[in-house]
N, C-alpha and C. Protein backbone atom coordinates (compact mmCIF):
# COMPACT_ATOMS: atom_id res chain seq x y z
N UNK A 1 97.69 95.06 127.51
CA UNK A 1 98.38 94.06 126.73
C UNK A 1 97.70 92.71 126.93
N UNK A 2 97.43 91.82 125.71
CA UNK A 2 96.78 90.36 126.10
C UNK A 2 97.94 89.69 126.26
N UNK A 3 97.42 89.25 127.34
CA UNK A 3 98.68 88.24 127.72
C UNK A 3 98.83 86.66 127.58
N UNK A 4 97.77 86.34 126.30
CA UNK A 4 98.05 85.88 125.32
C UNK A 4 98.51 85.69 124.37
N UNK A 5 98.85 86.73 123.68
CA UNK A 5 99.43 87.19 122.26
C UNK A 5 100.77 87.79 122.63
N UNK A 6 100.85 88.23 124.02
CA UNK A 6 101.69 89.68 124.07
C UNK A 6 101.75 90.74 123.27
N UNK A 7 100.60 91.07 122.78
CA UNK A 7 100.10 92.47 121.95
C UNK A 7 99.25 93.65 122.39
N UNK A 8 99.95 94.64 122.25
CA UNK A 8 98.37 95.52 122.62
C UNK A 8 97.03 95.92 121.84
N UNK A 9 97.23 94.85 120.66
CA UNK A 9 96.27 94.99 119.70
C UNK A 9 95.31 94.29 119.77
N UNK A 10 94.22 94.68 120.18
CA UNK A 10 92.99 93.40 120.56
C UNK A 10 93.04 93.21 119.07
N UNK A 11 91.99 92.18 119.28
CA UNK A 11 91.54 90.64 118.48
C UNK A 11 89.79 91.24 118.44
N UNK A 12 89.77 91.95 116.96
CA UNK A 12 88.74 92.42 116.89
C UNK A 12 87.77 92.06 115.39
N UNK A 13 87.01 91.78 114.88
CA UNK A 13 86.82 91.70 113.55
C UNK A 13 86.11 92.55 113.10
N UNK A 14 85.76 93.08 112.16
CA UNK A 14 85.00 94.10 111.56
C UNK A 14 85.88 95.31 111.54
N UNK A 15 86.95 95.54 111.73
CA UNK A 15 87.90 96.28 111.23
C UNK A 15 87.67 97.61 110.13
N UNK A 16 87.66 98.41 110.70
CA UNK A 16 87.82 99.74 109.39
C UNK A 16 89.45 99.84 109.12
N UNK A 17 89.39 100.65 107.79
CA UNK A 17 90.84 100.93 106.82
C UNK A 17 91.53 101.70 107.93
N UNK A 18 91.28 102.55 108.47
CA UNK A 18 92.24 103.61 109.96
C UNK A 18 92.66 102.32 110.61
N UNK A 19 91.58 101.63 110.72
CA UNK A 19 92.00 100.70 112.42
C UNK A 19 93.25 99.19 112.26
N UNK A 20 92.84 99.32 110.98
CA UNK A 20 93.71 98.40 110.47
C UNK A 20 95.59 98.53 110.10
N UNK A 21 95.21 99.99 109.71
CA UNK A 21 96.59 100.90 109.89
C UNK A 21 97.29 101.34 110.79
N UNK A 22 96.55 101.71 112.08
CA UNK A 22 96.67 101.70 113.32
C UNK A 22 97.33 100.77 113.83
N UNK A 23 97.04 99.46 113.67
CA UNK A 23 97.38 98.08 114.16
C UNK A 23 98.12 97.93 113.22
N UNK A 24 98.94 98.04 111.94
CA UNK A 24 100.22 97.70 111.55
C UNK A 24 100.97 98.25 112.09
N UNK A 25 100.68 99.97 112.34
CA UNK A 25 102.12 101.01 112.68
C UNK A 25 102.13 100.84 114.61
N UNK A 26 101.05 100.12 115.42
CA UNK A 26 101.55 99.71 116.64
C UNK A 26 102.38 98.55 116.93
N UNK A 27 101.93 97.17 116.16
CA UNK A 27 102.89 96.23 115.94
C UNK A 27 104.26 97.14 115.66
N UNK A 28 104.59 97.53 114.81
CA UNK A 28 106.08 98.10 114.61
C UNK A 28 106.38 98.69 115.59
N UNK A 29 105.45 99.85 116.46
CA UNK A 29 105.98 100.26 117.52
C UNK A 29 106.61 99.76 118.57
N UNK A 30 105.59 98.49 119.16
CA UNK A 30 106.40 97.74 120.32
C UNK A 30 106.86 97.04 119.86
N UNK A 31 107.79 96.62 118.53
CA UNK A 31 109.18 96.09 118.56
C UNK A 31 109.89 96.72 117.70
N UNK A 32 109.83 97.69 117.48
CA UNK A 32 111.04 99.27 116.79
C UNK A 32 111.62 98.41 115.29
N UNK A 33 111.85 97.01 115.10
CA UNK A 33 111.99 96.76 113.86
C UNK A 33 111.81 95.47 113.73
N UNK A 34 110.83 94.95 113.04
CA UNK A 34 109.91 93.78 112.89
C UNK A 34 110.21 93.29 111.43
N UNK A 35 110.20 92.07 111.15
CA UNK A 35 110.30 91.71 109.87
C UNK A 35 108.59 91.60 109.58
N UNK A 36 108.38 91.22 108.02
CA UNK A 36 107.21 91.34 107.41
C UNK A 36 106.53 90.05 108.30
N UNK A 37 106.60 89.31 108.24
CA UNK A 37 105.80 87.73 108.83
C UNK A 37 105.46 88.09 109.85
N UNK A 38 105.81 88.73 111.01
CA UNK A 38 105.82 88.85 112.28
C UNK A 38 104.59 89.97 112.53
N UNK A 39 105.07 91.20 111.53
CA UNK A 39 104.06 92.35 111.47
C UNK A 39 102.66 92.13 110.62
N UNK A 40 102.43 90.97 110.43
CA UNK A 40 101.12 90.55 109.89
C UNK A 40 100.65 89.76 110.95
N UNK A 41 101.56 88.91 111.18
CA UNK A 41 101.03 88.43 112.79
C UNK A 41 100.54 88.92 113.46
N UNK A 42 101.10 90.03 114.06
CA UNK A 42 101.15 91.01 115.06
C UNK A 42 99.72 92.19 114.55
N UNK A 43 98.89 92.44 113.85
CA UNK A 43 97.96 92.85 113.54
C UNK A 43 97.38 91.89 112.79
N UNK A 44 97.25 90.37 112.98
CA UNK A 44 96.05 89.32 113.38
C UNK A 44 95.46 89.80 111.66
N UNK A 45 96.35 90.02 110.89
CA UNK A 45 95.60 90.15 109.12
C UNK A 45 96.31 88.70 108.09
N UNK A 46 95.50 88.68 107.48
CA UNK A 46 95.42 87.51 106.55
C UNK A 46 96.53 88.40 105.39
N UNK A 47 97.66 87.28 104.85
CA UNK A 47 98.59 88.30 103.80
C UNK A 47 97.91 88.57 102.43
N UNK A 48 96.83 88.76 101.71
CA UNK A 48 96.62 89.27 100.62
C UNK A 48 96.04 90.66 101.62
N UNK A 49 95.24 90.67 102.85
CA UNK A 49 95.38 92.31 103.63
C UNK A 49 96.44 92.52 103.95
N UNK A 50 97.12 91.92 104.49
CA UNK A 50 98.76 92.95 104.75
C UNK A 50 98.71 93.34 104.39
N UNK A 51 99.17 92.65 102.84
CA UNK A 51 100.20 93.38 101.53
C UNK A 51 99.46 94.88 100.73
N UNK A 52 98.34 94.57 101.24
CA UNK A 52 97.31 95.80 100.35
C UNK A 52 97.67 96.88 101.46
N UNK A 53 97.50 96.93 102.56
CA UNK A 53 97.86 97.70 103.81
C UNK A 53 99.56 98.65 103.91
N UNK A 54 100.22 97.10 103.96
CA UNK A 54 101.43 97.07 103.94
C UNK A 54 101.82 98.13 102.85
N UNK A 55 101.58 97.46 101.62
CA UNK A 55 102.45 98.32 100.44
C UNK A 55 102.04 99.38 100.88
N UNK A 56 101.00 100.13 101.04
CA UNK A 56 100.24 101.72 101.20
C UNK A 56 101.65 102.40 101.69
N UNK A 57 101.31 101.72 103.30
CA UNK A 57 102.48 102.44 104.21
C UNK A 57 104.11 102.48 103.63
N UNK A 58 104.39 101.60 103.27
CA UNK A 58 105.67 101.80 102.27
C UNK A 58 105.74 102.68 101.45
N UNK A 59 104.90 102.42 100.69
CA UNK A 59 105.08 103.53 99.13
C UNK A 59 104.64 104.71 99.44
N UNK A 60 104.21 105.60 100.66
CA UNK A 60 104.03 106.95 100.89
C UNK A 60 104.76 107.18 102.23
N UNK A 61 105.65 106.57 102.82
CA UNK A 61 106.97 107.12 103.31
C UNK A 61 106.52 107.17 104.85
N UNK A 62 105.46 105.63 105.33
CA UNK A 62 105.04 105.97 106.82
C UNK A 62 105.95 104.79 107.47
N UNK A 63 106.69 103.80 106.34
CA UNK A 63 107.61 102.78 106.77
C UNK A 63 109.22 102.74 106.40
N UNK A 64 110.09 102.04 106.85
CA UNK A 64 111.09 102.43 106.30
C UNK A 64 111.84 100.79 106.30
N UNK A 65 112.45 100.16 105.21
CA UNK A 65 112.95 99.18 105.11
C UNK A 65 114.54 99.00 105.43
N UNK A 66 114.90 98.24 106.53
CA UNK A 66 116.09 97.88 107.14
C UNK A 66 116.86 96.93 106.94
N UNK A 67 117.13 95.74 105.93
CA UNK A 67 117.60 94.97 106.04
C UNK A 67 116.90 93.85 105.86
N UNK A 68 115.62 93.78 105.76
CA UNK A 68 114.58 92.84 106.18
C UNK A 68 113.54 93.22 107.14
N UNK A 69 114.07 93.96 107.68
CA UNK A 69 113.09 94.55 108.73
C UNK A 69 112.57 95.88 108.36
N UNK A 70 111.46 96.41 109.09
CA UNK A 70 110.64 97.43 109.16
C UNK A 70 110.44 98.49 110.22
N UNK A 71 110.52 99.67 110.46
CA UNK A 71 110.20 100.25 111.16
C UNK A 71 109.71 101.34 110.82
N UNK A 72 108.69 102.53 111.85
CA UNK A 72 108.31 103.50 111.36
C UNK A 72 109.64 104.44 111.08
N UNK A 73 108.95 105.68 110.29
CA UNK A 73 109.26 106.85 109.89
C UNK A 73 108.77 107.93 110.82
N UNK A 74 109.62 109.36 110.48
CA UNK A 74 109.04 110.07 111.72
C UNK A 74 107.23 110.30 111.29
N UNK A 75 107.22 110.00 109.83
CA UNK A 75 105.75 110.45 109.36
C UNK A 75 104.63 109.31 110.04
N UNK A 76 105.42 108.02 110.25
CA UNK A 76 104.17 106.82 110.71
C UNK A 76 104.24 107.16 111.66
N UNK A 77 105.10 107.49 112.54
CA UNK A 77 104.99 107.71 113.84
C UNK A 77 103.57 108.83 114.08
N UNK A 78 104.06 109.86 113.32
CA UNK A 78 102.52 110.95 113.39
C UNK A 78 101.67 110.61 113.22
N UNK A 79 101.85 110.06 112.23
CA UNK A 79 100.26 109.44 111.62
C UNK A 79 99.75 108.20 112.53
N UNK A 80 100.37 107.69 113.59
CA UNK A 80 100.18 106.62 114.81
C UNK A 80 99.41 107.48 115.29
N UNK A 81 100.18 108.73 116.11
CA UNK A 81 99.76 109.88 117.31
C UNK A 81 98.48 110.05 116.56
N UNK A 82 98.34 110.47 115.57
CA UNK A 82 96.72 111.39 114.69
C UNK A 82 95.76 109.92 114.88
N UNK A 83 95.91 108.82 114.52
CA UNK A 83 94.73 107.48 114.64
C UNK A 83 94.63 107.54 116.32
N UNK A 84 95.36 107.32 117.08
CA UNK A 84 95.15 107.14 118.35
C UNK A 84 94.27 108.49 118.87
N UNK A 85 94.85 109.70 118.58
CA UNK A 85 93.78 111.15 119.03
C UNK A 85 92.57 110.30 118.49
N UNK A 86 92.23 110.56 117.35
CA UNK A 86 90.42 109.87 116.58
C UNK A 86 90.03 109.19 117.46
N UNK A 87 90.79 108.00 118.03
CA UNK A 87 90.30 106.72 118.40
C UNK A 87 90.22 107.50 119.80
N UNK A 88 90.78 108.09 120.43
CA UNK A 88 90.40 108.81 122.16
C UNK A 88 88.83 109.56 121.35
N UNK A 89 88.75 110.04 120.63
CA UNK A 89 87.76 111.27 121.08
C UNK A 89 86.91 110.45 120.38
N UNK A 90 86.53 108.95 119.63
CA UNK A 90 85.64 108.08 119.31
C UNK A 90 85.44 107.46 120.44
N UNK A 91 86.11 106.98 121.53
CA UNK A 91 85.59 106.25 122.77
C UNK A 91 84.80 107.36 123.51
N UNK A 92 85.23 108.43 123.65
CA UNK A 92 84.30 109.71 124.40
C UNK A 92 83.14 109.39 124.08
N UNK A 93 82.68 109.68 122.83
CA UNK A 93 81.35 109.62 122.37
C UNK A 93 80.38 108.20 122.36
């Protein structure tokens, strides 16, 4: 965790489309229901990327809307577990 930000999402640039998805659906993780402002924060993206990001995960059922707030689905949640496996067996190599 930086204990700067209080995130476990480093501060990285050059970003691929997985890694970027990755880092929306972990922001949501360590705070179970996040409003939109916060979860763009929290994965360090500029809002015309959110929203391109963002909508994805909405409109195919990996987010779920609360009130204002956001949290995963049991599907983002998987689809968290499946980016994080990639990302273990990409540091191996």
């Amino acid at each position: 965790m930086d204990k700067n930000t209080g995130s476990s999402i480093p501060l990285k640039k050059g970003r691929g489309r997985w890694e970027i998805i990755r880092d929306i659906l972990i922001a949501i993780q360590e705070d179970r229901k996040v409003k939109k402002t916060r979860l763009m924060q929290k994965a360090y993206l500029d809002w015309r990327t959110f929203n391109r990001y963002f909508e994805y995960l909405l409109n195919d059922g990996f987010l779920c809307n609360d009130e204002e707030c956001f949290e995963l689905t049991n599907r983002g949640s998987e689809l968290l577990n499946k980016l994080k496996d990639v990302e273990d067996v990409l540091d191996q190599t």
